[in-house]
C-alpha atoms as a PDB file:
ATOM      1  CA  UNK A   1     128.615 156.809  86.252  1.00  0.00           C
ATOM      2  CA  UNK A   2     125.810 156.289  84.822  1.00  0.00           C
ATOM      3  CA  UNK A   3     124.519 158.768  81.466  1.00  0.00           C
ATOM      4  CA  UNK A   4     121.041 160.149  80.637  1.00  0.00           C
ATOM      5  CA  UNK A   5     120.327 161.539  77.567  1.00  0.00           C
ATOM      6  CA  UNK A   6     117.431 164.186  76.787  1.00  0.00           C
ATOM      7  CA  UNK A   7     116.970 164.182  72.815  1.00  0.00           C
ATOM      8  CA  UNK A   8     115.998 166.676  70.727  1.00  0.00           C
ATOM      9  CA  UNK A   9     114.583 168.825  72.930  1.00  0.00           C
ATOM     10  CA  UNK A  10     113.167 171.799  71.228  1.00  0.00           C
ATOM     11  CA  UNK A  11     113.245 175.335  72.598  1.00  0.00           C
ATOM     12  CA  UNK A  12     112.114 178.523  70.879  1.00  0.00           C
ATOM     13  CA  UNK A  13     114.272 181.716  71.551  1.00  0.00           C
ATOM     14  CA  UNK A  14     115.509 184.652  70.348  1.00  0.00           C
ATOM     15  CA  UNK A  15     118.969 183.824  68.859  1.00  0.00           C
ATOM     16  CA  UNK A  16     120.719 186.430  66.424  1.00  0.00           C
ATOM     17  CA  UNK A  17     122.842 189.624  65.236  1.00  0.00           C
ATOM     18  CA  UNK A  18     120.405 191.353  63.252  1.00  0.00           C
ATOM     19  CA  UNK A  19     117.295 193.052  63.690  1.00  0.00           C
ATOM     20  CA  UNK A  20     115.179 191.455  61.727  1.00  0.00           C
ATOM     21  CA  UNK A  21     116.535 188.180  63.589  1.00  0.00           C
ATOM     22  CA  UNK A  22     116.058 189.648  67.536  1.00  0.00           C
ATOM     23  CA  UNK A  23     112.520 190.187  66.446  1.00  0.00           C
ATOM     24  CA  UNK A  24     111.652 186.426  65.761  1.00  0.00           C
ATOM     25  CA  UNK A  25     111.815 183.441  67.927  1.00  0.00           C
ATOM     26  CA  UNK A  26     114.174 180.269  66.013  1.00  0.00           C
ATOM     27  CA  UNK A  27     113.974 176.929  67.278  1.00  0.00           C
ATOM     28  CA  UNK A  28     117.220 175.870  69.272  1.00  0.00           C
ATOM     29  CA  UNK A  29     117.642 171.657  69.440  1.00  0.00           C
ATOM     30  CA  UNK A  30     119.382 170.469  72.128  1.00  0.00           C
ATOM     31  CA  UNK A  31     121.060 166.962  72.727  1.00  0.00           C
ATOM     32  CA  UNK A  32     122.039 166.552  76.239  1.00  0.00           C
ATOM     33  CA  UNK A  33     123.946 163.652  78.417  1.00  0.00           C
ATOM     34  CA  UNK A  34     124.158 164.187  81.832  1.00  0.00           C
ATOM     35  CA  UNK A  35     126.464 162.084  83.856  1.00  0.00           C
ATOM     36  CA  UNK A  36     124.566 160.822  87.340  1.00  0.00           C
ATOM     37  CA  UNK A  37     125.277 158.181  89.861  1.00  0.00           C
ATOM     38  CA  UNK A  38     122.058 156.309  90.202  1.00  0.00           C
ATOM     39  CA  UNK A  39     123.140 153.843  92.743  1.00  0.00           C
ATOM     40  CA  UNK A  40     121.107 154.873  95.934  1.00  0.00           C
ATOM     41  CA  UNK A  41     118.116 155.054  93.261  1.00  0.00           C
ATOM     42  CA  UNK A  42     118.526 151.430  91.836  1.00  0.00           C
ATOM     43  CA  UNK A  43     119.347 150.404  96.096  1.00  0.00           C
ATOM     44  CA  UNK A  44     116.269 152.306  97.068  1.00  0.00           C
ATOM     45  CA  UNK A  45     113.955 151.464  94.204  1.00  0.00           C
ATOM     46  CA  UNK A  46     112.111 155.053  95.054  1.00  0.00           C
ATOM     47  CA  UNK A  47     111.660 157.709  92.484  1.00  0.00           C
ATOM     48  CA  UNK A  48     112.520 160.279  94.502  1.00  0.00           C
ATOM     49  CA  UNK A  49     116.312 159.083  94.576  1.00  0.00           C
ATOM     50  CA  UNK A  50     116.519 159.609  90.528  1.00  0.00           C
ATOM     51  CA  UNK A  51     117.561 161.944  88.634  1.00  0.00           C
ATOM     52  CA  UNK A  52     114.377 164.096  87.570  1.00  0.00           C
ATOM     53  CA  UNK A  53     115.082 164.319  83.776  1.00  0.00           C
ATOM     54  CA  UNK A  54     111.485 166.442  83.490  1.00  0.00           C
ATOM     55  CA  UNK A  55     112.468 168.704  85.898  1.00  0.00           C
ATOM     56  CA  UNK A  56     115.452 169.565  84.143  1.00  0.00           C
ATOM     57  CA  UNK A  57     114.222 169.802  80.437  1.00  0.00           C
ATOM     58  CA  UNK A  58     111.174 172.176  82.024  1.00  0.00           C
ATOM     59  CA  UNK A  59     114.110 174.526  83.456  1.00  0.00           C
ATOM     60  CA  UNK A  60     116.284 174.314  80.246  1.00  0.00           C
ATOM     61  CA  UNK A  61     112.906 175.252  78.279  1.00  0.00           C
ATOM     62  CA  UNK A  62     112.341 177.975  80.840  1.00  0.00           C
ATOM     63  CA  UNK A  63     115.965 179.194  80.893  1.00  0.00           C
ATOM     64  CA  UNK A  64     116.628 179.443  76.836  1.00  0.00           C
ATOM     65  CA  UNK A  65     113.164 180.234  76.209  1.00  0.00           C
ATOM     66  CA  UNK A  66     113.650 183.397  78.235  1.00  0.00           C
ATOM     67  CA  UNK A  67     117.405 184.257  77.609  1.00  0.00           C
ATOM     68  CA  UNK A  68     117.942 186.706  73.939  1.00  0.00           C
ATOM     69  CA  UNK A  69     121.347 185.444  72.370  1.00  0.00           C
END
């Protein structure tokens, strides 16, 4: 297996117990490693056989950015 690692990754959101908290947005920082086999990729030498790190911190912005904790 083979690990990426998204640093750092910044994502405003509500986050809180009070009310004067679930009426601001705090910044959340995430450190991520994902486990991925990248074999076929590094057989293939195409991009479209890799793991799409973008794609994933778009939908983790997305995702927390629209949740309230």
């Amino acid at each position: 297996m083979d690990i990426i690692y998204i640093k750092s990754l910044s994502i405003e959101t509500v986050v809180g117990l009070y009310d004067w908290e679930r009426k601001i947005k705090q910044n959340i920082i995430f450190d991520i490693e994902m486990a991925t086999d990248i074999r076929r990729a590094a057989a293939s030498d195409d991009i479209k056989d890799t793991t799409n790190y973008k794609s994933i911190s778009k939908r983790l912005i997305q995702f927390v950015g629209d949740s309230r904790y």
